[in-house]
PDB file of N, CA and C in Angstrom:
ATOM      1  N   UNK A   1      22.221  43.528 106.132  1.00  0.00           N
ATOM      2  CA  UNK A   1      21.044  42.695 106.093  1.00  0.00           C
ATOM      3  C   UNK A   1      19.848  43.579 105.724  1.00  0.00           C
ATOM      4  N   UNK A   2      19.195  43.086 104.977  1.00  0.00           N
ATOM      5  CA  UNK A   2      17.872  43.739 104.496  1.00  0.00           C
ATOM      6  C   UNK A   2      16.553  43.772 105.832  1.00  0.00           C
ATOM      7  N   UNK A   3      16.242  45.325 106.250  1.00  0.00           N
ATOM      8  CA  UNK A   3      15.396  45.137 107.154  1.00  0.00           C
ATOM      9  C   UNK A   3      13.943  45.118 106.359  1.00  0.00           C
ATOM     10  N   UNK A   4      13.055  44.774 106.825  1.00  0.00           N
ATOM     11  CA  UNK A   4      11.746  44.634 106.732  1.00  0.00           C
ATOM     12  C   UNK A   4      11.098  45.894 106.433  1.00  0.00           C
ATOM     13  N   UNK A   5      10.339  46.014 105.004  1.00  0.00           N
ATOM     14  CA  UNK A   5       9.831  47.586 105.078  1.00  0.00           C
ATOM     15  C   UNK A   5       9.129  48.221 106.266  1.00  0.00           C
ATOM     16  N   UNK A   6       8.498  47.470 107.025  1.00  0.00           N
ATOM     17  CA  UNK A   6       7.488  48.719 107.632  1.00  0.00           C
ATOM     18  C   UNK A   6       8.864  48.646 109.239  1.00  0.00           C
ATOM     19  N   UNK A   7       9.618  48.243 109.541  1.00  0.00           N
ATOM     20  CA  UNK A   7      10.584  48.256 110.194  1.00  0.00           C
ATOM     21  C   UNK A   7      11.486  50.143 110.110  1.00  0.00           C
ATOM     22  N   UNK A   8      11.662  49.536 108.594  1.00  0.00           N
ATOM     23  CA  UNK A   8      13.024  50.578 107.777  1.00  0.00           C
ATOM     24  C   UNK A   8      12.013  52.296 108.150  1.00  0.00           C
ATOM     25  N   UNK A   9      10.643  51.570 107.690  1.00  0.00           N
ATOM     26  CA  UNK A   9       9.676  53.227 107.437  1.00  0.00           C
ATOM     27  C   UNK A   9      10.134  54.039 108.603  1.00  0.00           C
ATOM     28  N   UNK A  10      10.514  55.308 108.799  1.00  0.00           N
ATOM     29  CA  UNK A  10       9.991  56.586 109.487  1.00  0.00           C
ATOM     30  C   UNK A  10       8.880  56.720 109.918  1.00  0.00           C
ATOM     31  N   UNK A  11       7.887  56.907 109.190  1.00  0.00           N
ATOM     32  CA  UNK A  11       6.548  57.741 109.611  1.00  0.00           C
ATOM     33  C   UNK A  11       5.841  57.141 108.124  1.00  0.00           C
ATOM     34  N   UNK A  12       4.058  56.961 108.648  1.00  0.00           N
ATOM     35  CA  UNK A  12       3.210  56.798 108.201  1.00  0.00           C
ATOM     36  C   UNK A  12       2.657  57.651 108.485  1.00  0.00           C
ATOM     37  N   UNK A  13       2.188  58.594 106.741  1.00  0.00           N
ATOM     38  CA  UNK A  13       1.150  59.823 106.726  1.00  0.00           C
ATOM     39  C   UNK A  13      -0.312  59.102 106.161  1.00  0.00           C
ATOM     40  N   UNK A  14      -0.844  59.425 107.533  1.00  0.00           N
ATOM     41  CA  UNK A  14      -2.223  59.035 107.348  1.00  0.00           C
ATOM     42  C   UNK A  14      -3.375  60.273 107.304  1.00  0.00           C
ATOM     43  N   UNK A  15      -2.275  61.351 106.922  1.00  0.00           N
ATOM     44  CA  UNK A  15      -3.346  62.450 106.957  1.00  0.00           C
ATOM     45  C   UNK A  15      -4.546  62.661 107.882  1.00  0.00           C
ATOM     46  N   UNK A  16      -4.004  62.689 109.343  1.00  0.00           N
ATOM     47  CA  UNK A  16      -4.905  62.118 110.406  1.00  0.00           C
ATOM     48  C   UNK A  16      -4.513  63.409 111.245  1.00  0.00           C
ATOM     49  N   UNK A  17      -4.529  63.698 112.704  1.00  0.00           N
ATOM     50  CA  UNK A  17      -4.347  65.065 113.612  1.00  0.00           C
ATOM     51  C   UNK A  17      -3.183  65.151 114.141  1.00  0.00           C
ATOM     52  N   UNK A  18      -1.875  64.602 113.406  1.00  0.00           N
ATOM     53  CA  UNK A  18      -1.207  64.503 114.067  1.00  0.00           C
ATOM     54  C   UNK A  18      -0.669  66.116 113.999  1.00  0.00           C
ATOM     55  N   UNK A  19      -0.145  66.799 115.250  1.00  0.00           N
ATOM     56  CA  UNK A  19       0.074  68.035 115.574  1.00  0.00           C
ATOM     57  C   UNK A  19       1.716  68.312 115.093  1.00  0.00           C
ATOM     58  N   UNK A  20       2.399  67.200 115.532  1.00  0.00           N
ATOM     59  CA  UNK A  20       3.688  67.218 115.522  1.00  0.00           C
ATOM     60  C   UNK A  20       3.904  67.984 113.702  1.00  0.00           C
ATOM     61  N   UNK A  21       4.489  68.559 113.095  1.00  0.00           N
ATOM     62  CA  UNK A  21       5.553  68.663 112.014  1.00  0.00           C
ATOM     63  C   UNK A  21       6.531  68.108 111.652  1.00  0.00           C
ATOM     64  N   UNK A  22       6.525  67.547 111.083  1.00  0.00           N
ATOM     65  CA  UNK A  22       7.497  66.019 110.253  1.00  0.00           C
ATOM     66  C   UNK A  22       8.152  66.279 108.995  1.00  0.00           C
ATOM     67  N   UNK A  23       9.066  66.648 108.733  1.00  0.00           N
ATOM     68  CA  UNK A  23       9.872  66.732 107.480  1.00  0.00           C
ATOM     69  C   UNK A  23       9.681  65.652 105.713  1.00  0.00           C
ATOM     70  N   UNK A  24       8.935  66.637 104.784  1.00  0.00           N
ATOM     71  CA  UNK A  24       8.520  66.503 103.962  1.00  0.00           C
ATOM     72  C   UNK A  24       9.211  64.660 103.394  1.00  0.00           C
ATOM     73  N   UNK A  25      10.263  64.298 103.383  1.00  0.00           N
ATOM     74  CA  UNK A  25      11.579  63.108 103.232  1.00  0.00           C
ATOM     75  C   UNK A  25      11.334  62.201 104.526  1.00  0.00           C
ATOM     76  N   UNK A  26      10.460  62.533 105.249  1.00  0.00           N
ATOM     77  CA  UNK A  26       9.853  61.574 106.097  1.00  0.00           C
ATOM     78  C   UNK A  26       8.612  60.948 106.186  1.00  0.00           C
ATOM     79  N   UNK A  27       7.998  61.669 105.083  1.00  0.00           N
ATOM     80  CA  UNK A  27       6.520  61.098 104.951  1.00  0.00           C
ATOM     81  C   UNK A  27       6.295  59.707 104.282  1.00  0.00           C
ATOM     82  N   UNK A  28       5.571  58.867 104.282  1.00  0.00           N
ATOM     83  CA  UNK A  28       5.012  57.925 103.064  1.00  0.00           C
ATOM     84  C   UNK A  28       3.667  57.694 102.880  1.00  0.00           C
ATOM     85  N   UNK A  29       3.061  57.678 101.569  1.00  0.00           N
ATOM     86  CA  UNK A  29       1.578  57.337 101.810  1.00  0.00           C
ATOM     87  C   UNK A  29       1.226  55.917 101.844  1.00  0.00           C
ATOM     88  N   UNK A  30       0.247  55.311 102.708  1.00  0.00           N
ATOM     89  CA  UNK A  30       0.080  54.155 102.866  1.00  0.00           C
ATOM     90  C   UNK A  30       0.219  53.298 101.699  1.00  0.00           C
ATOM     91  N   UNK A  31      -0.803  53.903 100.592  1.00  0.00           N
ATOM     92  CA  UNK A  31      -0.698  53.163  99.532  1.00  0.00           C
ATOM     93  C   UNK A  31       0.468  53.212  98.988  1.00  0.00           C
ATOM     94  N   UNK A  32       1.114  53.790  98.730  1.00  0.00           N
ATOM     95  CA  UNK A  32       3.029  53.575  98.431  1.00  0.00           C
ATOM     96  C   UNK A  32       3.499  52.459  99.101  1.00  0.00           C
ATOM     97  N   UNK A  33       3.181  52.398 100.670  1.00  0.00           N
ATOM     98  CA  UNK A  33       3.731  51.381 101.550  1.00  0.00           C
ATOM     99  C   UNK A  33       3.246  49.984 100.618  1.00  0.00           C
ATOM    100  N   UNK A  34       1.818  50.131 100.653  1.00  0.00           N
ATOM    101  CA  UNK A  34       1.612  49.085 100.786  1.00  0.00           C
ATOM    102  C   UNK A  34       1.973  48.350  99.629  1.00  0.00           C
ATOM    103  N   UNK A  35       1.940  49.106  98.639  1.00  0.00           N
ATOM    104  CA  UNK A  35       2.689  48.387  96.695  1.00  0.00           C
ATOM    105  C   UNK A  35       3.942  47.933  97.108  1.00  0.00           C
ATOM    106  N   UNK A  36       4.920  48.826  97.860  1.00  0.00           N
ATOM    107  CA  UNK A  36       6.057  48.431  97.920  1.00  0.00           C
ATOM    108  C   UNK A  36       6.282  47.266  99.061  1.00  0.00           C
ATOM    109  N   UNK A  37       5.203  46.999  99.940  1.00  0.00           N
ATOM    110  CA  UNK A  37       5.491  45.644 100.692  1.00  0.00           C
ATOM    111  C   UNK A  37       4.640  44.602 100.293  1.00  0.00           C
ATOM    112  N   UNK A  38       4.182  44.933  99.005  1.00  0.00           N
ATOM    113  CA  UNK A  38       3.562  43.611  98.456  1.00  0.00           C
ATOM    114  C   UNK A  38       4.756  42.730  98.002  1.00  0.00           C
ATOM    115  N   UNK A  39       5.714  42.880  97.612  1.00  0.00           N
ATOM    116  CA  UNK A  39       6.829  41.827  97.637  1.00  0.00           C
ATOM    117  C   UNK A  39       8.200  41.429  98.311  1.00  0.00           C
ATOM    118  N   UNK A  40       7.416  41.385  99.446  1.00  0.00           N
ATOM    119  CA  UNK A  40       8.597  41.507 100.778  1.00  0.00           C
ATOM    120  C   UNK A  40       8.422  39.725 100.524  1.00  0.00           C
ATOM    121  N   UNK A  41       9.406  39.321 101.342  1.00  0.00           N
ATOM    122  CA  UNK A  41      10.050  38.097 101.482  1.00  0.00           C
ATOM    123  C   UNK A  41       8.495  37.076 102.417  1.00  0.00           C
ATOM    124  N   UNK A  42       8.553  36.096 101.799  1.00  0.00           N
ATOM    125  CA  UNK A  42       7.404  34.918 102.974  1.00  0.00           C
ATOM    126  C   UNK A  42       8.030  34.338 103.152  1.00  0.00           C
ATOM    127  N   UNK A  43       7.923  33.545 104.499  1.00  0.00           N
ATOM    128  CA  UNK A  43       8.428  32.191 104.514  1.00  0.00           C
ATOM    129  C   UNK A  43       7.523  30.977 103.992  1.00  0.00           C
ATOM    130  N   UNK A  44       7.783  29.849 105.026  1.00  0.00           N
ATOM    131  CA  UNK A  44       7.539  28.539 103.615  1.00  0.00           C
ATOM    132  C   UNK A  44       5.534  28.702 104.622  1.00  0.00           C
ATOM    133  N   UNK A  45       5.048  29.179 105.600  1.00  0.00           N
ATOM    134  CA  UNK A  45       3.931  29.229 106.542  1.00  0.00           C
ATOM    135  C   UNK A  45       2.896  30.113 105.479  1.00  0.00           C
ATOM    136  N   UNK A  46       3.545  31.473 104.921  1.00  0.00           N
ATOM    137  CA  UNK A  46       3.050  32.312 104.313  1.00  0.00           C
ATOM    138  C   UNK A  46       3.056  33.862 105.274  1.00  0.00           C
ATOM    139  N   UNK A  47       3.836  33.179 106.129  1.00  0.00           N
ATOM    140  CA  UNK A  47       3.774  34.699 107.032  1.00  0.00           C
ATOM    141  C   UNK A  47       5.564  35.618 106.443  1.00  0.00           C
ATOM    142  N   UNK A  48       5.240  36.667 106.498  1.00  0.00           N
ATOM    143  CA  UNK A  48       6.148  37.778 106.084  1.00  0.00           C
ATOM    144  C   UNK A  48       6.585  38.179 107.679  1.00  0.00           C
ATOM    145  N   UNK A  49       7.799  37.246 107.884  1.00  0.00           N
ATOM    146  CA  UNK A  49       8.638  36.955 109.232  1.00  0.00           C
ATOM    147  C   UNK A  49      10.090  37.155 109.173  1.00  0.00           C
ATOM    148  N   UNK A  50      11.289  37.329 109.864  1.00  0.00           N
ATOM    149  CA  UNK A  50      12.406  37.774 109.708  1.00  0.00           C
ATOM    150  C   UNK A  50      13.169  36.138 109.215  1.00  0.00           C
ATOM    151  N   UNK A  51      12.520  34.916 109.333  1.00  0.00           N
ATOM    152  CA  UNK A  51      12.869  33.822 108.857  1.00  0.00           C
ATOM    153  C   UNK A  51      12.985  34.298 107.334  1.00  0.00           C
ATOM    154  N   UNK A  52      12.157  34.558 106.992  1.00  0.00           N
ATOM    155  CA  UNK A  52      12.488  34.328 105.203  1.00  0.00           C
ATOM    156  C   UNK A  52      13.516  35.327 105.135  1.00  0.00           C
ATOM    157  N   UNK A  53      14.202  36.306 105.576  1.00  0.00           N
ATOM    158  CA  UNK A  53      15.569  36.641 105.046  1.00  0.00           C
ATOM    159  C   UNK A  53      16.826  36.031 105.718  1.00  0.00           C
ATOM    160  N   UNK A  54      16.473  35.457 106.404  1.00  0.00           N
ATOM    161  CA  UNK A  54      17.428  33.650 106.133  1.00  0.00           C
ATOM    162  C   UNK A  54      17.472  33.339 105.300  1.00  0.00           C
ATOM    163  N   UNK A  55      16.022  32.392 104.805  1.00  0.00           N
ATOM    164  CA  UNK A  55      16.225  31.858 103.536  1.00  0.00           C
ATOM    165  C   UNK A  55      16.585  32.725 102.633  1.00  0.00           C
ATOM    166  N   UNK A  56      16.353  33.952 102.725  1.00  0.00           N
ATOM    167  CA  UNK A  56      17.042  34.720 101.615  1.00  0.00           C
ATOM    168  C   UNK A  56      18.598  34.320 101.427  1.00  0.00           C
ATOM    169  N   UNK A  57      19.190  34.793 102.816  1.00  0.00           N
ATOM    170  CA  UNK A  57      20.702  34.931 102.564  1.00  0.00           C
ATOM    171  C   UNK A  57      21.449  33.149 102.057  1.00  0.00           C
ATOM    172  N   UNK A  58      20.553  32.299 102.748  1.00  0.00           N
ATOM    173  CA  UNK A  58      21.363  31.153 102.603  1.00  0.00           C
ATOM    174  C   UNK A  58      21.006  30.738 101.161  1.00  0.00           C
ATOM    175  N   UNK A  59      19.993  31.260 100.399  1.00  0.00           N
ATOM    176  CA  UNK A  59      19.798  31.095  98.950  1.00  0.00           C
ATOM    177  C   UNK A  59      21.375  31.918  97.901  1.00  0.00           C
ATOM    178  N   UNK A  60      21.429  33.327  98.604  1.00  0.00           N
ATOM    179  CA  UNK A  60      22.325  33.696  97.772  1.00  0.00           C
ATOM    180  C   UNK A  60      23.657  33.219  98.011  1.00  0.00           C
ATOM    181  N   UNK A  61      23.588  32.733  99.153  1.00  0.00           N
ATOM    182  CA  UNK A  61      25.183  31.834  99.789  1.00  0.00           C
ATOM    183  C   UNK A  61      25.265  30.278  98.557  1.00  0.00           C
ATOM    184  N   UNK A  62      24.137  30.275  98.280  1.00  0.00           N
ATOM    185  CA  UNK A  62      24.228  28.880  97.503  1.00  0.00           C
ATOM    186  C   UNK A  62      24.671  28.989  95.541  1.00  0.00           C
ATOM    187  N   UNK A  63      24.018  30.047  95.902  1.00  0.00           N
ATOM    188  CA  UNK A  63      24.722  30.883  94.197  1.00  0.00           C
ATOM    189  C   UNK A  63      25.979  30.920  94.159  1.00  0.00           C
ATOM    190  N   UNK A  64      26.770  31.587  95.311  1.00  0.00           N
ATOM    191  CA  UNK A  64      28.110  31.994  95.142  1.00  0.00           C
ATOM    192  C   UNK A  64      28.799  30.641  95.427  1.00  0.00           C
ATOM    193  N   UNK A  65      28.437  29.660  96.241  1.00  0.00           N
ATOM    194  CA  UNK A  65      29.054  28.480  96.127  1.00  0.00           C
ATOM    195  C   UNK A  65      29.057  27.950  94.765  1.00  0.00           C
ATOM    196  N   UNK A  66      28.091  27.982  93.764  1.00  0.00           N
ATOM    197  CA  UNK A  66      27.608  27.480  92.439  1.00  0.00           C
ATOM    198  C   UNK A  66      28.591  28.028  91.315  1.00  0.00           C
ATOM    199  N   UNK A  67      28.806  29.615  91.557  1.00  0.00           N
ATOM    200  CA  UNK A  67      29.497  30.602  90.705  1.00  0.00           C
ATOM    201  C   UNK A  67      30.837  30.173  91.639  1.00  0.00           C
ATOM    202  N   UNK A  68      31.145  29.901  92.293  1.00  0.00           N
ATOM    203  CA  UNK A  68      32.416  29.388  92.656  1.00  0.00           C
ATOM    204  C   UNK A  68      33.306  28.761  92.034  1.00  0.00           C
ATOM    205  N   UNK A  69      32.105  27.403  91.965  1.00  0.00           N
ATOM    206  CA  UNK A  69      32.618  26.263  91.226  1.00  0.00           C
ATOM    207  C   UNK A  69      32.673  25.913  89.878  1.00  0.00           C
ATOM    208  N   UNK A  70      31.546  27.101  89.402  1.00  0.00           N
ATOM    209  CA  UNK A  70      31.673  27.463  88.040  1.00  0.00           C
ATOM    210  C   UNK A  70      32.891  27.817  87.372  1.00  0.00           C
ATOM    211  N   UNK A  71      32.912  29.090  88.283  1.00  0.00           N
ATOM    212  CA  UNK A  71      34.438  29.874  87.783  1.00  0.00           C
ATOM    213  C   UNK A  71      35.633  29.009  87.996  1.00  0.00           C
ATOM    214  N   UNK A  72      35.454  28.132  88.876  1.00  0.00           N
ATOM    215  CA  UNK A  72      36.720  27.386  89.551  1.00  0.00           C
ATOM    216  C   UNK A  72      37.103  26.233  88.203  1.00  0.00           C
ATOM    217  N   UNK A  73      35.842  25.884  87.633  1.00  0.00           N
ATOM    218  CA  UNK A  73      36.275  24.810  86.413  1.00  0.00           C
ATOM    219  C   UNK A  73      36.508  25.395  85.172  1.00  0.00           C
ATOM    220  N   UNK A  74      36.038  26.454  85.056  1.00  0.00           N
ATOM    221  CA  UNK A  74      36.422  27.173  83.547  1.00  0.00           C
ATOM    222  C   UNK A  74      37.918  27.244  83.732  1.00  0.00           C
ATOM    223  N   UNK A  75      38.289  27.729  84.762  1.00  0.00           N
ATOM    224  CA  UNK A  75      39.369  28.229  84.802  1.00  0.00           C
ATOM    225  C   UNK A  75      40.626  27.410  84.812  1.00  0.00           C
ATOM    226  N   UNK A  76      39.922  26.382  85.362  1.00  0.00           N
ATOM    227  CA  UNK A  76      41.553  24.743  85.239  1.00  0.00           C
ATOM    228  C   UNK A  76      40.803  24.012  84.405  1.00  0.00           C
ATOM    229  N   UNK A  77      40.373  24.677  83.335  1.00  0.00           N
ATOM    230  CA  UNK A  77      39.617  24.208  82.148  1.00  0.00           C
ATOM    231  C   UNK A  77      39.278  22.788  81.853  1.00  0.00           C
ATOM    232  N   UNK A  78      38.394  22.810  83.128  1.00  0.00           N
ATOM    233  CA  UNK A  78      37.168  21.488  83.124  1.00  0.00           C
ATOM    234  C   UNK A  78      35.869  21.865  82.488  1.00  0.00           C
ATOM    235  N   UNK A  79      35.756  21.924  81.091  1.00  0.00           N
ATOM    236  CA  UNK A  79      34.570  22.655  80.674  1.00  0.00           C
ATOM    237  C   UNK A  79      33.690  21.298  80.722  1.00  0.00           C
ATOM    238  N   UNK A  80      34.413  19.661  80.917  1.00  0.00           N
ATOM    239  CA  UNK A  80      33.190  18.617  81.008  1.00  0.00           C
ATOM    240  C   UNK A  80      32.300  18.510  82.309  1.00  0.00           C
ATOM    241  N   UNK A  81      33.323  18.835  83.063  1.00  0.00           N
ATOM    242  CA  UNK A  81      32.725  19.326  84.443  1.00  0.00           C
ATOM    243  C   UNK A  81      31.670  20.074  84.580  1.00  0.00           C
ATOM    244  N   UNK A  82      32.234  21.206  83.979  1.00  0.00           N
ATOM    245  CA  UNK A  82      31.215  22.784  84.136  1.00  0.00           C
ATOM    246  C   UNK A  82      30.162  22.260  83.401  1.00  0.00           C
ATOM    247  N   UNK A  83      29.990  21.588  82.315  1.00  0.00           N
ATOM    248  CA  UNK A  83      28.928  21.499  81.647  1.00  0.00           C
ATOM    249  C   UNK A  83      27.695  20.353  82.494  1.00  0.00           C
ATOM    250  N   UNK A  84      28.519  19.087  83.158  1.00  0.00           N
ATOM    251  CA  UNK A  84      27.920  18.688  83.954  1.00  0.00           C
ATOM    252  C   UNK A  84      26.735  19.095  84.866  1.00  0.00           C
ATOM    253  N   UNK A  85      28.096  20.233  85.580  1.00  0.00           N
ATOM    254  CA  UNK A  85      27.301  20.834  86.918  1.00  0.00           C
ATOM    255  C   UNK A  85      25.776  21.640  86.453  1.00  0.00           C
ATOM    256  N   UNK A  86      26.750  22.214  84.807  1.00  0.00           N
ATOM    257  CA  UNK A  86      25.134  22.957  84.833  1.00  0.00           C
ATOM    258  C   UNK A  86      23.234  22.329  84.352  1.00  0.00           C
ATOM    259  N   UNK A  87      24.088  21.172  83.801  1.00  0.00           N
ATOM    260  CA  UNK A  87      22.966  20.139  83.792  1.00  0.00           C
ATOM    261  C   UNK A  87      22.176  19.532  85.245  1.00  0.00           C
ATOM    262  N   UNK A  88      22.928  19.624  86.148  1.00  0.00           N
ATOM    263  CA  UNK A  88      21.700  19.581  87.325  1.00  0.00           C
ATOM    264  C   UNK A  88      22.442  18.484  87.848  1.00  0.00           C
ATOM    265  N   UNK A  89      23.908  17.761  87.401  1.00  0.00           N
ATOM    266  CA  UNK A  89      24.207  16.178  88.204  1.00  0.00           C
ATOM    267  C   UNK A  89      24.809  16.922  89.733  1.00  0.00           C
ATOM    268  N   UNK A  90      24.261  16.983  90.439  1.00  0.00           N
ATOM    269  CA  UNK A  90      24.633  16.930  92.278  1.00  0.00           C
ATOM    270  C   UNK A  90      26.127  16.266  92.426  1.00  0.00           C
ATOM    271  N   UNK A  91      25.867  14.979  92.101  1.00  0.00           N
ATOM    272  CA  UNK A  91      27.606  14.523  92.724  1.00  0.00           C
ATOM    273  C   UNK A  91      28.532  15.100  92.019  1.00  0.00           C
ATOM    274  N   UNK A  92      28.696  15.272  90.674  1.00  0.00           N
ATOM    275  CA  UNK A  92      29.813  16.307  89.873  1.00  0.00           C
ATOM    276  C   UNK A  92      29.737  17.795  91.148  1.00  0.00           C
ATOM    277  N   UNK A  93      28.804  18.608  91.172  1.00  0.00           N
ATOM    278  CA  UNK A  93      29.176  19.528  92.247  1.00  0.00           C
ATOM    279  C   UNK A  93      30.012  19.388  93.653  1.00  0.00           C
ATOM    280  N   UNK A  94      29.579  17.941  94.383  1.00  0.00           N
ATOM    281  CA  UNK A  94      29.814  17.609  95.124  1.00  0.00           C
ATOM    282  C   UNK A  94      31.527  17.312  95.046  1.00  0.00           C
ATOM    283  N   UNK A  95      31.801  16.290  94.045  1.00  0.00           N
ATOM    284  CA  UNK A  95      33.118  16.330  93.932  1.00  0.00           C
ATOM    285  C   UNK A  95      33.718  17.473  94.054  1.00  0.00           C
ATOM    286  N   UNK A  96      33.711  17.902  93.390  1.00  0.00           N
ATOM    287  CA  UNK A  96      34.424  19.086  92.791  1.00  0.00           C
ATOM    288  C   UNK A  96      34.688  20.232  93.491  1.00  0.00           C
ATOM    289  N   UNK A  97      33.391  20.415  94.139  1.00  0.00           N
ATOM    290  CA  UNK A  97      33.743  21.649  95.630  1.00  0.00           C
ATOM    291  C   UNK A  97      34.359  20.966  96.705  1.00  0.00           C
ATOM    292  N   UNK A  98      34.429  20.295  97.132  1.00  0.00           N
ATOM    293  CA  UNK A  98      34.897  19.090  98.179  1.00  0.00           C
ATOM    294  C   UNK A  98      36.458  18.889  97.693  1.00  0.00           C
ATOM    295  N   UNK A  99      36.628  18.973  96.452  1.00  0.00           N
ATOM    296  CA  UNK A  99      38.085  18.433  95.884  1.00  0.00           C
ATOM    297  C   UNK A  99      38.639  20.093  95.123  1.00  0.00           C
ATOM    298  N   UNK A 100      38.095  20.576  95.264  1.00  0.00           N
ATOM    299  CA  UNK A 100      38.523  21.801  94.543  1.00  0.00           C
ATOM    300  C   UNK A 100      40.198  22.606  95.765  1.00  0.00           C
ATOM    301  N   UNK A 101      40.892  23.104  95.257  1.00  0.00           N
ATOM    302  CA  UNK A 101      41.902  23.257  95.648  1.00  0.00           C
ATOM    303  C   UNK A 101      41.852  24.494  96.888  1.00  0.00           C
ATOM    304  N   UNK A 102      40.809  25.632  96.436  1.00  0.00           N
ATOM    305  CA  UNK A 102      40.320  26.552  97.371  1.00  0.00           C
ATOM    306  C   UNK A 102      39.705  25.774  98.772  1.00  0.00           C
ATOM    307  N   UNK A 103      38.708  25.111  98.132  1.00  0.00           N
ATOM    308  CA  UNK A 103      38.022  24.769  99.137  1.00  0.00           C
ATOM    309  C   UNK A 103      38.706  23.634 100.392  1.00  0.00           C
ATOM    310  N   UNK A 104      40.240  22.836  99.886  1.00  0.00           N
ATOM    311  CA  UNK A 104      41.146  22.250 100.579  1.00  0.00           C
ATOM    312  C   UNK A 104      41.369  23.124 101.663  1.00  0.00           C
ATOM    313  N   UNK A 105      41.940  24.561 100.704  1.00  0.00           N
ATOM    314  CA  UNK A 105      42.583  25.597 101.433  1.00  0.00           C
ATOM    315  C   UNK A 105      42.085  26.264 102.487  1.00  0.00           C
ATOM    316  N   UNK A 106      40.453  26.329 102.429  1.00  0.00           N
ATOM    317  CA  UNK A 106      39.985  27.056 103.906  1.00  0.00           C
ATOM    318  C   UNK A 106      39.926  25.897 104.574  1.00  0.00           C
ATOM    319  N   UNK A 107      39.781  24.413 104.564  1.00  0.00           N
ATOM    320  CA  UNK A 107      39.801  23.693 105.042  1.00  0.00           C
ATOM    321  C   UNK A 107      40.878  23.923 106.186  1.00  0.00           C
ATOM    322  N   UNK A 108      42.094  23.866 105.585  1.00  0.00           N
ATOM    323  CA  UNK A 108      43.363  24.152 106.328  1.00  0.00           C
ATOM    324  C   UNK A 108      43.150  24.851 107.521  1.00  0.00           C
ATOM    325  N   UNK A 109      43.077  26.090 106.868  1.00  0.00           N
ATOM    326  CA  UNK A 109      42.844  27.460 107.747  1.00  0.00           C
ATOM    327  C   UNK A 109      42.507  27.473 108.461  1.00  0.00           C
ATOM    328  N   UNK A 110      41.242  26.869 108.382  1.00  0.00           N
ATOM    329  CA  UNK A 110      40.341  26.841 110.093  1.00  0.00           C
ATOM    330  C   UNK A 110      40.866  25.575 110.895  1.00  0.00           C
TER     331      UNK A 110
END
């Protein structure tokens, strides 16, 4: 799971009194931080919260269901299908993952 930059950080060099000695691969300068957490994840509020890598993961869970069913119709060469799905019709997906032979199969399983 992807942690949150200022989480992941070590140490913030603020070029300030700190006495301690800190290993050169442990430093970061703020402004580095801060470019690199200008595109951290929001949720739908606008706050940069551990919710939006939810929505992260359940976004990429929805791809691989998509590329699933993609691959699943090329392959028992439903290219009217595939072409369907990629036009945007919902119930062609719906069928098709629901009726698809894999997706019977974990059915089973569990």
């Amino acid at each position: 799971m992807v942690e949150h930059v200022l989480h992941a950080e070590p140490v913030v060099d603020h070029d300030g009194c700190d006495k301690r000695n800190r290993g050169a691969h442990q430093k970061v300068k703020v402004k580095q931080l801060d470019e690199r957490n200008e595109h951290a994840p929001v949720d739908a509020k606008g706050d940069k919260t551990h919710d939006s890598e939810l929505e992260e993961l359940l976004g990429m869970r929805l791809c691989q269901c998509l590329a699933h069913v993609i691959t699943s119709n090329a392959l028992m060469n439903r290219a009217e299908d595939t072409l369907e799905l990629l036009q945007g019709k919902r119930k062609v997906f719906a069928k098709n993952y629901t009726n698809s032979p894999n997706f019977q199969e974990l059915i089973r399983k569990r």
